[in-house]
C-alpha atoms as a PDB file:
ATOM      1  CA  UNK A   1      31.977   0.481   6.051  1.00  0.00           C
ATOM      2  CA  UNK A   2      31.051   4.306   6.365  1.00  0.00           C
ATOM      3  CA  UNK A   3      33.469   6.735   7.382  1.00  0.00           C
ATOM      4  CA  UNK A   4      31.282   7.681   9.985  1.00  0.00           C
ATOM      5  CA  UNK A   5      31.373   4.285  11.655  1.00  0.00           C
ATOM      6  CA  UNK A   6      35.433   4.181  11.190  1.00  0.00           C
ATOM      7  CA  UNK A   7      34.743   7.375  13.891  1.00  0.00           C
ATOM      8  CA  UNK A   8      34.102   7.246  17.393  1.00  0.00           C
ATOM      9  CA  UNK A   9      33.141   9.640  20.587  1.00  0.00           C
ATOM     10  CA  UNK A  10      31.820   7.413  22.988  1.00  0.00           C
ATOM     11  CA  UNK A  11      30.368   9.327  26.238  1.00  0.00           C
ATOM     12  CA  UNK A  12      29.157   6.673  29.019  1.00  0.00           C
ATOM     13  CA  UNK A  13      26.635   8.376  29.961  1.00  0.00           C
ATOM     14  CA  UNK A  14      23.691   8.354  33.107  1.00  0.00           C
ATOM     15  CA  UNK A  15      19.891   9.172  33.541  1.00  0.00           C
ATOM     16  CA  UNK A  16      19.470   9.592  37.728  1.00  0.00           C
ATOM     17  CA  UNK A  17      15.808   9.484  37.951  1.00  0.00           C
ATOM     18  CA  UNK A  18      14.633  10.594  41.231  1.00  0.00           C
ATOM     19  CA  UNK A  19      11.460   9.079  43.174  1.00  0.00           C
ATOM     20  CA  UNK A  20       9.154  11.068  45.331  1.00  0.00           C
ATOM     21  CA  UNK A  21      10.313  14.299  46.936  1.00  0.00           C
ATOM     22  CA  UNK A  22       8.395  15.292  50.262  1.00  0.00           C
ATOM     23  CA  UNK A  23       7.601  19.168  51.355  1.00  0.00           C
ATOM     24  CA  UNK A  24       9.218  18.759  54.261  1.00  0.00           C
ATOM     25  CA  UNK A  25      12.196  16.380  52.757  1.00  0.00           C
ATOM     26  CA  UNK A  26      15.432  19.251  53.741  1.00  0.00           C
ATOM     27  CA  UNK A  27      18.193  19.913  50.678  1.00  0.00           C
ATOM     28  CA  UNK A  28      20.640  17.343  52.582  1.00  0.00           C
ATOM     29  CA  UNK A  29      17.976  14.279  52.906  1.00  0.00           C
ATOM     30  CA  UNK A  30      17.586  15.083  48.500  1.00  0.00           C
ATOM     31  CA  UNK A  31      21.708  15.869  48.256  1.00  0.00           C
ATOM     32  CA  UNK A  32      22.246  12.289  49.647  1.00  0.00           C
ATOM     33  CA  UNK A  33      20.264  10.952  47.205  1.00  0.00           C
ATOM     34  CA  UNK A  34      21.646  12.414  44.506  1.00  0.00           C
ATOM     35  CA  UNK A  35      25.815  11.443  45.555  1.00  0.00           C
ATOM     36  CA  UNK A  36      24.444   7.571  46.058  1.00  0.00           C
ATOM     37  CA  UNK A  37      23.465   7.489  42.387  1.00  0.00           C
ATOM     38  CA  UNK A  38      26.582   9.619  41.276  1.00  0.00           C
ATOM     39  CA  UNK A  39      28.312   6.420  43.178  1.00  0.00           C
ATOM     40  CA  UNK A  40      26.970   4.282  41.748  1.00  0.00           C
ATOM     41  CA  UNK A  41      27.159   5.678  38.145  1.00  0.00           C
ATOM     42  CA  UNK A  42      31.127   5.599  39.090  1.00  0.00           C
ATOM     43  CA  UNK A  43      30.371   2.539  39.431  1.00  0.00           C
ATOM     44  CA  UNK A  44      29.263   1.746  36.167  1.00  0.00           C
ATOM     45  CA  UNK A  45      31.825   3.714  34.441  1.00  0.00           C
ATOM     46  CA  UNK A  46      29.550   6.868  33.088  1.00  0.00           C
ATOM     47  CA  UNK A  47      31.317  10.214  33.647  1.00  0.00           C
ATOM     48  CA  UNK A  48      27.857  12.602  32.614  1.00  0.00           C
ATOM     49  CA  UNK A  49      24.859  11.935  34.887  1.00  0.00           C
ATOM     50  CA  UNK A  50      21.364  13.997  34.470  1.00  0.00           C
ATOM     51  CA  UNK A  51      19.127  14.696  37.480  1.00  0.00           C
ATOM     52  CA  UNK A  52      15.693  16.147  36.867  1.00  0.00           C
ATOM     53  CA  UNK A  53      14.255  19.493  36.208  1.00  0.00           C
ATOM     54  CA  UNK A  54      13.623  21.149  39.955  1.00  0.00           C
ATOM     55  CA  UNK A  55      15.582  18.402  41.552  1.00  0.00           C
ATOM     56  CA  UNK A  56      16.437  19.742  45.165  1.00  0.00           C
ATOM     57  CA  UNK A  57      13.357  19.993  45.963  1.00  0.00           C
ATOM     58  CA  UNK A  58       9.516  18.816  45.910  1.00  0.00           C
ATOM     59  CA  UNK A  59       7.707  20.680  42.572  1.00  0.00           C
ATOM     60  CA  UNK A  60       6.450  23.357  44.841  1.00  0.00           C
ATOM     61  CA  UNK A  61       4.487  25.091  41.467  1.00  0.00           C
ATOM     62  CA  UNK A  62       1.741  22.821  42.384  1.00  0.00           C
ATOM     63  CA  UNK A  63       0.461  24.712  45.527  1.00  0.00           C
ATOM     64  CA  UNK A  64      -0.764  28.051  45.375  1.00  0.00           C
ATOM     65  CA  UNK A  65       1.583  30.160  47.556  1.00  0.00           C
ATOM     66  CA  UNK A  66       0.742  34.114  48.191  1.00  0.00           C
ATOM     67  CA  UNK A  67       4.294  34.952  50.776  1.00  0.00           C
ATOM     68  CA  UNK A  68       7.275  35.451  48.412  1.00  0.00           C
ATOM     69  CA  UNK A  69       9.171  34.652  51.509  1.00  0.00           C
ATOM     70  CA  UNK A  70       7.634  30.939  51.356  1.00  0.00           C
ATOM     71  CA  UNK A  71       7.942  30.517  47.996  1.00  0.00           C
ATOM     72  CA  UNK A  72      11.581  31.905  47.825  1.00  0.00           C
ATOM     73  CA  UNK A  73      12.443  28.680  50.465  1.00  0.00           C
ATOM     74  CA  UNK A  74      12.553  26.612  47.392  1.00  0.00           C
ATOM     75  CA  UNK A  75      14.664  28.452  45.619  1.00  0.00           C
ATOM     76  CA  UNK A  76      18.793  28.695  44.944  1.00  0.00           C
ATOM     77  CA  UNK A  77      20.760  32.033  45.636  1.00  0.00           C
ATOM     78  CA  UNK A  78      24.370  31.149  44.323  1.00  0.00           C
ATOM     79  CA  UNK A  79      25.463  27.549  43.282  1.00  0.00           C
ATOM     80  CA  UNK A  80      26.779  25.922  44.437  1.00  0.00           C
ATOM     81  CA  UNK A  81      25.725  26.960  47.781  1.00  0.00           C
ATOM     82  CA  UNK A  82      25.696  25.588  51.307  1.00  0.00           C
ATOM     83  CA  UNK A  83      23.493  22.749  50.671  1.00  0.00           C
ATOM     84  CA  UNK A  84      25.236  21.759  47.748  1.00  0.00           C
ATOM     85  CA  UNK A  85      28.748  22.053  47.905  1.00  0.00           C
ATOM     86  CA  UNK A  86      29.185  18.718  49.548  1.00  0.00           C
ATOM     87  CA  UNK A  87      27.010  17.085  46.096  1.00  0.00           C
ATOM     88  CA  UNK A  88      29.696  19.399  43.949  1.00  0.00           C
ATOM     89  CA  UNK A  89      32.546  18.068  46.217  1.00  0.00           C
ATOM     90  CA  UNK A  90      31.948  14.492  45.374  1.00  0.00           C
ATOM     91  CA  UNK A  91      31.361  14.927  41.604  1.00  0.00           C
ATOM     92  CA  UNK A  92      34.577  16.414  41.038  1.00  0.00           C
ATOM     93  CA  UNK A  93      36.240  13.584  43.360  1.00  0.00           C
ATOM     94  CA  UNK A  94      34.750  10.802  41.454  1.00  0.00           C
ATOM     95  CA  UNK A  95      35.525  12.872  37.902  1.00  0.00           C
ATOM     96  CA  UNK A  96      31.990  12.894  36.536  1.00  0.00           C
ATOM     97  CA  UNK A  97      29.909  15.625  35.247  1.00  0.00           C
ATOM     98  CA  UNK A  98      26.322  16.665  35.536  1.00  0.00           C
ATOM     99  CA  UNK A  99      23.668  18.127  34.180  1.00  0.00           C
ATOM    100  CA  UNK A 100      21.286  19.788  37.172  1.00  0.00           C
ATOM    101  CA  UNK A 101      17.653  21.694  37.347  1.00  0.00           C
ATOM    102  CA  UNK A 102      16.971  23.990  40.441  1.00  0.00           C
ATOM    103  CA  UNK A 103      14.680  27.156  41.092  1.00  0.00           C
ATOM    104  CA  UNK A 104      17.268  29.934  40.483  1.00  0.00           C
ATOM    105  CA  UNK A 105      16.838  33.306  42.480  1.00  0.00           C
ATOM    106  CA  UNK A 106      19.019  35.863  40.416  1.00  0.00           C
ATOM    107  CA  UNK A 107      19.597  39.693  41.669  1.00  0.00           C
ATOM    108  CA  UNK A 108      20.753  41.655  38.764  1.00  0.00           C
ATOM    109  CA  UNK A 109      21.372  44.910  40.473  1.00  0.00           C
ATOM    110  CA  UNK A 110      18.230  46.016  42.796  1.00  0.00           C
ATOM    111  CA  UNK A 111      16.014  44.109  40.602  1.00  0.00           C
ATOM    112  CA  UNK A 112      15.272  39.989  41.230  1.00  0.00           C
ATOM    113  CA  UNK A 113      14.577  37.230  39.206  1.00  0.00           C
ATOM    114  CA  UNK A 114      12.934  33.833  39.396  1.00  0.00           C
ATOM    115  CA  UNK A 115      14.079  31.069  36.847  1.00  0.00           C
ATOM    116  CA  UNK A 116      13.345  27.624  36.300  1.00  0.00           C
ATOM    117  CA  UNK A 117      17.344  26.634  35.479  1.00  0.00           C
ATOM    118  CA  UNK A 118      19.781  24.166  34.799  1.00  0.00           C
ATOM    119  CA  UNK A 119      23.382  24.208  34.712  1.00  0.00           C
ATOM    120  CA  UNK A 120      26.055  21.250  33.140  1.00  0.00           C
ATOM    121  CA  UNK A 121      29.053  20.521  35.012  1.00  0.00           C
ATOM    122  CA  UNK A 122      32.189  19.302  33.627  1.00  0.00           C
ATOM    123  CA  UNK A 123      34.139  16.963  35.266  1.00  0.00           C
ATOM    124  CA  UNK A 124      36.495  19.275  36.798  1.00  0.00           C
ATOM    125  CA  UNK A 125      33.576  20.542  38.566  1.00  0.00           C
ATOM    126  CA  UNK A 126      33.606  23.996  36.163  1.00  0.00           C
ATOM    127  CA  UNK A 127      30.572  25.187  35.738  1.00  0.00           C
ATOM    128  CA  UNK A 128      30.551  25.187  31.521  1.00  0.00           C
ATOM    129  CA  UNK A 129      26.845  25.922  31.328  1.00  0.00           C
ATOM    130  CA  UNK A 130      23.206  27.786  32.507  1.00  0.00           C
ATOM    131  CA  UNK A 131      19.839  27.414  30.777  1.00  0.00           C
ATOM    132  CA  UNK A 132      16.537  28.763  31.919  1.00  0.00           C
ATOM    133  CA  UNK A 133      13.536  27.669  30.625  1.00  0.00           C
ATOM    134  CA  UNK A 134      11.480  28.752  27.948  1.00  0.00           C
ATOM    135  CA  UNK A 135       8.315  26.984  27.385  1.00  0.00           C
ATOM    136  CA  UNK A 136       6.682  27.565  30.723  1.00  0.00           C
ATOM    137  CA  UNK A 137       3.455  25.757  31.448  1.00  0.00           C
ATOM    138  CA  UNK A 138       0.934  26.209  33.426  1.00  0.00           C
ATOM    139  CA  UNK A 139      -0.975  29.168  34.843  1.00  0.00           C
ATOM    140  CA  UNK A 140      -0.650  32.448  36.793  1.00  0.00           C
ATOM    141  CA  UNK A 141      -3.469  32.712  38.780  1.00  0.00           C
ATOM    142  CA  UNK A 142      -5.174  30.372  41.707  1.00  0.00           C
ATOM    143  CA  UNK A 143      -7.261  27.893  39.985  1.00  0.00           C
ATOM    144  CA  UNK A 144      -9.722  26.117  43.125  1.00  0.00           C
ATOM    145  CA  UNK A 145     -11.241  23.591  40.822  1.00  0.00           C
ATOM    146  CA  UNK A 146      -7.900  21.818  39.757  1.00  0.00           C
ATOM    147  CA  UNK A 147      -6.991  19.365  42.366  1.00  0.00           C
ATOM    148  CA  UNK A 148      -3.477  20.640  42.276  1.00  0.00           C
ATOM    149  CA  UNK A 149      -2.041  23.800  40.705  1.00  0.00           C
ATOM    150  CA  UNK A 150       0.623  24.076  38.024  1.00  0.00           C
ATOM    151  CA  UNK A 151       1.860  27.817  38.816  1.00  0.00           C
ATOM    152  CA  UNK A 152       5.241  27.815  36.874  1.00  0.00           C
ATOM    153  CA  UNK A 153       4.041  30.647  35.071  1.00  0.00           C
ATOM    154  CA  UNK A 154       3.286  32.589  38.427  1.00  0.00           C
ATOM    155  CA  UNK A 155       6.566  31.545  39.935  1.00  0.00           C
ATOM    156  CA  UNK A 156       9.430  32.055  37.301  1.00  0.00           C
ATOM    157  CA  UNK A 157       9.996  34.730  34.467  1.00  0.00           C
ATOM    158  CA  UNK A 158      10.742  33.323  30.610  1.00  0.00           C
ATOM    159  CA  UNK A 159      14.488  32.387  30.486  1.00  0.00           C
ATOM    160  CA  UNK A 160      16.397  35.340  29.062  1.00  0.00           C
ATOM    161  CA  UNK A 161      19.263  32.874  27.472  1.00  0.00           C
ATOM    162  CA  UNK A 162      17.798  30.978  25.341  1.00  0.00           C
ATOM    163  CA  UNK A 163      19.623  27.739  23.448  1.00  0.00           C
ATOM    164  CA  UNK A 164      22.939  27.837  23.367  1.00  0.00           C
ATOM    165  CA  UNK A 165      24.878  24.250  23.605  1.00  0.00           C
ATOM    166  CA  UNK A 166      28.300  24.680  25.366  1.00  0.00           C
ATOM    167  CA  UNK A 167      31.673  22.340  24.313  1.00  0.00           C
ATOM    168  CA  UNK A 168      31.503  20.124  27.271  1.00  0.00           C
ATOM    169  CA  UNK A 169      32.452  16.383  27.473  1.00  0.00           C
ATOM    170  CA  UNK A 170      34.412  15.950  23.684  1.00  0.00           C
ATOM    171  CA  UNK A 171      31.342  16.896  22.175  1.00  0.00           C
ATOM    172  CA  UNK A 172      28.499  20.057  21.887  1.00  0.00           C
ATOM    173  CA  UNK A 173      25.995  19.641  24.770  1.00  0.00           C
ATOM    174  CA  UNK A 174      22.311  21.675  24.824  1.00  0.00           C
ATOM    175  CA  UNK A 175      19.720  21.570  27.399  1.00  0.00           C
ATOM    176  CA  UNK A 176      16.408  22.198  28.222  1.00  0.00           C
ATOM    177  CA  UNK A 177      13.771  21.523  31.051  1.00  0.00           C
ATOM    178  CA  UNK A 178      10.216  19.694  30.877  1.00  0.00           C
ATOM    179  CA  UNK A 179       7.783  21.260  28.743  1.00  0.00           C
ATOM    180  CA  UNK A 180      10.619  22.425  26.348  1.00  0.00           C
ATOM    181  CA  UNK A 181      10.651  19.041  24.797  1.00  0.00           C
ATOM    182  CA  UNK A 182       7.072  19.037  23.313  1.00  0.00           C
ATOM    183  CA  UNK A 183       8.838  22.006  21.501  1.00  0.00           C
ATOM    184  CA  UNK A 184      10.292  21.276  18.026  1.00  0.00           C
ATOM    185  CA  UNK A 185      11.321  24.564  17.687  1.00  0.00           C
ATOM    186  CA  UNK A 186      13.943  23.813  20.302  1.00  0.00           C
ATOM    187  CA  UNK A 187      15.711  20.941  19.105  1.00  0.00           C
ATOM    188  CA  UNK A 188      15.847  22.074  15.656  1.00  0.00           C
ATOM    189  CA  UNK A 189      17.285  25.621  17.073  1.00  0.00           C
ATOM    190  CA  UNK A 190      19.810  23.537  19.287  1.00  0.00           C
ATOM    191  CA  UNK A 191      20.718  21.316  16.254  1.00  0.00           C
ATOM    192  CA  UNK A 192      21.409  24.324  13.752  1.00  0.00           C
ATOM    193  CA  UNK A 193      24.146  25.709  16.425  1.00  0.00           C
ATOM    194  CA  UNK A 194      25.778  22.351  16.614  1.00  0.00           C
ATOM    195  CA  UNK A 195      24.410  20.543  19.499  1.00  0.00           C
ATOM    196  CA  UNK A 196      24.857  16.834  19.413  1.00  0.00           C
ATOM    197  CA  UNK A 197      23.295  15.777  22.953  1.00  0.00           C
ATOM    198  CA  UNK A 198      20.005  17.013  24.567  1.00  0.00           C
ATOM    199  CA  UNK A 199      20.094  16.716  28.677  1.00  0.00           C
ATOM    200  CA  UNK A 200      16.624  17.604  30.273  1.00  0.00           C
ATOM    201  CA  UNK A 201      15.053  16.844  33.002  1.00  0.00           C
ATOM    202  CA  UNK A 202      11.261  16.721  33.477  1.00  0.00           C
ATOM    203  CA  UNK A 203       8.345  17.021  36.433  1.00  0.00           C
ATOM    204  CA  UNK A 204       4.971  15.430  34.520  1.00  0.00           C
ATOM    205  CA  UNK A 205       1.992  14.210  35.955  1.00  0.00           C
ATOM    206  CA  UNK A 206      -0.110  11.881  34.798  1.00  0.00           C
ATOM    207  CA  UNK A 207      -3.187  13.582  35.532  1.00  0.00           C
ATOM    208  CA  UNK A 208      -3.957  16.524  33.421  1.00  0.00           C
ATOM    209  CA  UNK A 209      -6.662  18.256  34.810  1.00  0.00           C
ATOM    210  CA  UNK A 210      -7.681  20.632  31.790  1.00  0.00           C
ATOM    211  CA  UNK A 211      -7.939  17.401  29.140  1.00  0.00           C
ATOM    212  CA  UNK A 212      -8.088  14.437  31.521  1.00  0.00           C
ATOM    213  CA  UNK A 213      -9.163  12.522  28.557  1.00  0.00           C
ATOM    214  CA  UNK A 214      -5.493  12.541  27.713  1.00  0.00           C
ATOM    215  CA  UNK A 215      -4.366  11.107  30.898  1.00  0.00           C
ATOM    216  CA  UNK A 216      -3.664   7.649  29.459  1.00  0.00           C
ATOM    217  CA  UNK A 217      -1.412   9.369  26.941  1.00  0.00           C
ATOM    218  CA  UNK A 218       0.904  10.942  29.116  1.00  0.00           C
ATOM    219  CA  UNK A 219       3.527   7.996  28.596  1.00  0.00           C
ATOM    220  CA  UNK A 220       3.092   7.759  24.565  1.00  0.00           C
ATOM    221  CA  UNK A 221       3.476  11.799  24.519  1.00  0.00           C
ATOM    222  CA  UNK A 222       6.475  11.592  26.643  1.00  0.00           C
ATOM    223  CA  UNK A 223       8.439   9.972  24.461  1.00  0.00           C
ATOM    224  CA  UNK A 224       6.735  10.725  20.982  1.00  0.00           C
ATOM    225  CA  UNK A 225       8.154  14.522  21.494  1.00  0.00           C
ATOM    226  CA  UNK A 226      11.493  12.787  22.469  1.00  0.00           C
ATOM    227  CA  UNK A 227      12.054  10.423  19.834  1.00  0.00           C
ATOM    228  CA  UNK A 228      10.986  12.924  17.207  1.00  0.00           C
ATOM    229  CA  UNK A 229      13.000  15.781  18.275  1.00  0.00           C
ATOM    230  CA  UNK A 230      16.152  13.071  18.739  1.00  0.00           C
ATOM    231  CA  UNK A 231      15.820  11.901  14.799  1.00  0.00           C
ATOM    232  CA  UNK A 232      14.667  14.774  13.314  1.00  0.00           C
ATOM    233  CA  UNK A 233      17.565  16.572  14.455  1.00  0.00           C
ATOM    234  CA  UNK A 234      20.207  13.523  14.508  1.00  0.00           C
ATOM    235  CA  UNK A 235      21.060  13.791  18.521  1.00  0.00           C
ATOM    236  CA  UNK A 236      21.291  12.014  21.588  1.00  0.00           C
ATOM    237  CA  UNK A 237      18.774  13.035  24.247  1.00  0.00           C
ATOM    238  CA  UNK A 238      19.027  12.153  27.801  1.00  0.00           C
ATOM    239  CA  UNK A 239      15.868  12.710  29.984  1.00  0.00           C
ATOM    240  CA  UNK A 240      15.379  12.335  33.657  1.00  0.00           C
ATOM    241  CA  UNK A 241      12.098  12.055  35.301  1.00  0.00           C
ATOM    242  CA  UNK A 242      10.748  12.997  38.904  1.00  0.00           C
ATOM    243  CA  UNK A 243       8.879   9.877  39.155  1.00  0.00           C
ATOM    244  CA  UNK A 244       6.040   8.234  41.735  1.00  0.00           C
ATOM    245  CA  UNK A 245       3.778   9.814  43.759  1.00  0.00           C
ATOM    246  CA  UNK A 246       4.661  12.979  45.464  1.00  0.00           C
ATOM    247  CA  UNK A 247       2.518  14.873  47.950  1.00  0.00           C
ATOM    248  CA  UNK A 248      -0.284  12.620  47.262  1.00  0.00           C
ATOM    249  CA  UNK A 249       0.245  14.016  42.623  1.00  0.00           C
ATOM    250  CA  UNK A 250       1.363  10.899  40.375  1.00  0.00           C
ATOM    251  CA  UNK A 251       4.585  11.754  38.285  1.00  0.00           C
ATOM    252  CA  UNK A 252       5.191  10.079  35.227  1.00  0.00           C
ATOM    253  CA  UNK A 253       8.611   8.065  35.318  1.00  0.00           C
ATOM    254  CA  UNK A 254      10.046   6.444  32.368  1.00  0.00           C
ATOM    255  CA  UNK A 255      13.452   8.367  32.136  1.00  0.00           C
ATOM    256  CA  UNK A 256      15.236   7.283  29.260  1.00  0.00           C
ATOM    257  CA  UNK A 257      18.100   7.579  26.794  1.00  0.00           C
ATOM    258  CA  UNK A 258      17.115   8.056  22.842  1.00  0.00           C
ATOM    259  CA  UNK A 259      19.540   7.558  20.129  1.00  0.00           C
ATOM    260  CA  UNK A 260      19.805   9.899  17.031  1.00  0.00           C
ATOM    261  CA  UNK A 261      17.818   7.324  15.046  1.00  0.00           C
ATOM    262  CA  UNK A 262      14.799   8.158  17.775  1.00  0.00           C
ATOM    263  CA  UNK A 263      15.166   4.716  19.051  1.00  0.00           C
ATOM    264  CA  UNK A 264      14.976   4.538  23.037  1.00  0.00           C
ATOM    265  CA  UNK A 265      18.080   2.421  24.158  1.00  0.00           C
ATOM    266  CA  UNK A 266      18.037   2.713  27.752  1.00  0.00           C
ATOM    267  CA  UNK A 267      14.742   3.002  30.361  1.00  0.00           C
ATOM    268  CA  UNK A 268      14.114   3.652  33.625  1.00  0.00           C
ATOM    269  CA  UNK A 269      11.844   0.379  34.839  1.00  0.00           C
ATOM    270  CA  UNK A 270      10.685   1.722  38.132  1.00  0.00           C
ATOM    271  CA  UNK A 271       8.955   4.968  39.793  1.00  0.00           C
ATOM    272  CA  UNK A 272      12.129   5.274  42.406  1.00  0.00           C
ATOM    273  CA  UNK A 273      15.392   6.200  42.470  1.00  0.00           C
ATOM    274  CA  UNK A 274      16.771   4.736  39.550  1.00  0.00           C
ATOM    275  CA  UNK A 275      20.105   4.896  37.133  1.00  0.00           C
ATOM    276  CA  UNK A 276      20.157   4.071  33.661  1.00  0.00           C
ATOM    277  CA  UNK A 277      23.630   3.978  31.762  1.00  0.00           C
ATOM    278  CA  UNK A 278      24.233   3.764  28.244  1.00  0.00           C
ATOM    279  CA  UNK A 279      27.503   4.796  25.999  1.00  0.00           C
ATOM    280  CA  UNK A 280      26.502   7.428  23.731  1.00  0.00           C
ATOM    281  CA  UNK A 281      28.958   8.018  20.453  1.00  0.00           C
ATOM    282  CA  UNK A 282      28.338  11.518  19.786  1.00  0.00           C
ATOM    283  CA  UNK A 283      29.496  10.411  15.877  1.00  0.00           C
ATOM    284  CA  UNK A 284      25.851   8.451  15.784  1.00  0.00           C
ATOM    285  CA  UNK A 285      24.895  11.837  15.106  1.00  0.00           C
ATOM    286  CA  UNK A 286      26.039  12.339  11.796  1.00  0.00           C
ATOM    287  CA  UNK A 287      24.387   8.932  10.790  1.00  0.00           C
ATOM    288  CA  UNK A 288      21.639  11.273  10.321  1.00  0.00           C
ATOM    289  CA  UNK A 289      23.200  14.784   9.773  1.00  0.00           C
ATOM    290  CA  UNK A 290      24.778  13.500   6.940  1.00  0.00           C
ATOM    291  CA  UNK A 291      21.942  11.778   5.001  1.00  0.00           C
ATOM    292  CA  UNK A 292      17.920  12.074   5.860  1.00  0.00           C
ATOM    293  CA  UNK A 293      18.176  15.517   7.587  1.00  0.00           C
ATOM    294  CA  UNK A 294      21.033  17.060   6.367  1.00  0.00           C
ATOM    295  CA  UNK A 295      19.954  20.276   7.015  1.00  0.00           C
ATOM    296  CA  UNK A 296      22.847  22.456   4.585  1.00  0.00           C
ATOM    297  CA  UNK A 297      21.308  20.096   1.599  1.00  0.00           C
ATOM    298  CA  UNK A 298      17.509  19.822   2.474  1.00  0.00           C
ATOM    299  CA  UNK A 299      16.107  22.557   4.332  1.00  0.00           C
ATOM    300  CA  UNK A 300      14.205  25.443   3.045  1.00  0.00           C
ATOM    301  CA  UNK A 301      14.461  28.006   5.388  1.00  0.00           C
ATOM    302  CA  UNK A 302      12.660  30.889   3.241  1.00  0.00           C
ATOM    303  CA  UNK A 303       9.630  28.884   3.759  1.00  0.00           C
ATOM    304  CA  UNK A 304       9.840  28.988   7.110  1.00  0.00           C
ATOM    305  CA  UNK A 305       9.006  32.441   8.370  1.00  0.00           C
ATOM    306  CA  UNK A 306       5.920  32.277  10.004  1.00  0.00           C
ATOM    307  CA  UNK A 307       7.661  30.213  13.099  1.00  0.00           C
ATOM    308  CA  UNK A 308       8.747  33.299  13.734  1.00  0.00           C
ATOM    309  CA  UNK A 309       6.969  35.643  12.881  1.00  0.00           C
ATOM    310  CA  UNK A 310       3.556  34.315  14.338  1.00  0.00           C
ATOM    311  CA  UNK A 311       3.112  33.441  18.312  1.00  0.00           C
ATOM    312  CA  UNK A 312      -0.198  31.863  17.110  1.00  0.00           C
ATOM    313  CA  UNK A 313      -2.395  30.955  13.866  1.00  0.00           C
ATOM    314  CA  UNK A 314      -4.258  33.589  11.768  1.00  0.00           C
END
């Protein structure tokens, strides 16, 4: 037997994947949502759940808004606030931790800022993390022809942290939002600083209006990016889908849980309200940190310069 599998961090661990989110759908209706699957991951032992990527409210990027006063309706001033205390509250009652993505409005002095965040809560209900993301999709200005807009790049500013996995839950947790994990730049980056579990949560249509030829790909990219990112870099990733049809756009499901190896071990089956639970040993990691990619024996980082060096190709 390997030392490694003498060794043992188990996490029991949740994916809430959330179904359709109307416009009009308030913070409460969503909040209540959200504590019935944190009961019912009690349930079923798992003290870390993951909620999607915007998940308070609808994906409001894909309407064209021009009153900052609308647009700032969908967005977070402190948290947890008002309309999420009571979702806080419960958490900490039950003794299980969470990874959550909401618009964040930030004043930093006079000046404001727009992010597309998520924060990881411990069990004691401490805050122990923020990300905001990097990789933002999309478009800044109306499009008419696209039968729904994808204005994240219009509606939130570049996150200003970048990756930086906290000590949360016995182990080193990372995160990231949606279009971060086609990315390999930021799993590798999280995996060099120590992170052994990815959380991330993801809005993704199916229909992708600029190549619709790859609209019966969406699933296979999904989790291609996933799985790669999860064995290349010998860690656990936890992703959780806004799922089904909302506001008459079709969001890809198929939330999951993928082991260091890059195999998928748990999956959301539906396009609802769903919870997935699977124990994740955060030693599984060095399964492959210590052999195939063990980065202090086999990388070659003076090769590597133009990641950074180039935004694009010459």
């Amino acid at each position: 037997m390997s030392q490694s599998s003498k060794l043992s961090r188990p996490v029991v661990s949740a994916v809430a994947q959330l179904g359709p989110i109307a416009r009009s759908d308030s913070r409460k209706v969503v909040v209540d949502r959200m504590i019935a699957l944190l009961e019912e991951a009690k349930v079923r032992g798992a003290e870390l759940v993951v909620f999607p990527e915007l998940a308070l409210t609808t994906f409001f990027p894909r309407w064209y808004m021009e009153e900052q006063d609308e647009i700032d309706t969908f967005f977070e001033t402190e948290m947890p606030g008002p309309d999420t205390q009571a979702f806080f509250d419960r958490a900490k009652e039950l003794g299980i931790g969470f990874y959550l993505g909401y618009a964040e409005l930030a004043m930093e002095g006079d000046t404001v800022h727009r992010y597309n965040t998520s924060i990881l809560v411990e069990k004691s209900g401490e805050i122990v993390s923020k990300y905001r993301k990097v990789h933002l999709p999309g478009h800044f200005e109306h499009e008419p022809w696209r039968p729904f807009q994808h204005l994240e790049k219009r509606y939130f500013e570049t996150g200003d942290i970048g990756f930086q996995p906290a000590k949360a839950f016995g182990g080193v947790i990372s995160m990231a939002l949606c279009n971060d994990r086609r990315w390999p730049e930021m799993y590798r980056v999280n995996a060099l600083r120590g992170a052994e579990m990815l959380l991330l949560g993801y809005n993704t249509p199916i229909h992708y209006p600029p190549v619709p030829e790859h609209d019966h790909l969406q699933g296979f990219h999904n989790h291609l990016c996933m799985q790669a990112g999860a064995y290349q870099n010998g860690m656990w990733v936890l992703a959780a889908a806004k799922a089904g049809k909302e506001e008459g756009c079709d969001l890809l499901g198929q939330s999951c849980i993928i082991a260091p190896t890059g195999e998928i071990v748990a999956q959301a089956s539906t396009l609802e309200d769903e919870l997935i639970v699977h124990v994740c040993d955060l030693e599984r990691t060095r399964e492959i940190r210590e052999n195939i990619f063990n980065f202090a024996l086999h990388r070659e980082p003076q090769h590597y310069g133009p990641i950074t060096e180039m935004k694009g190709p010459k």
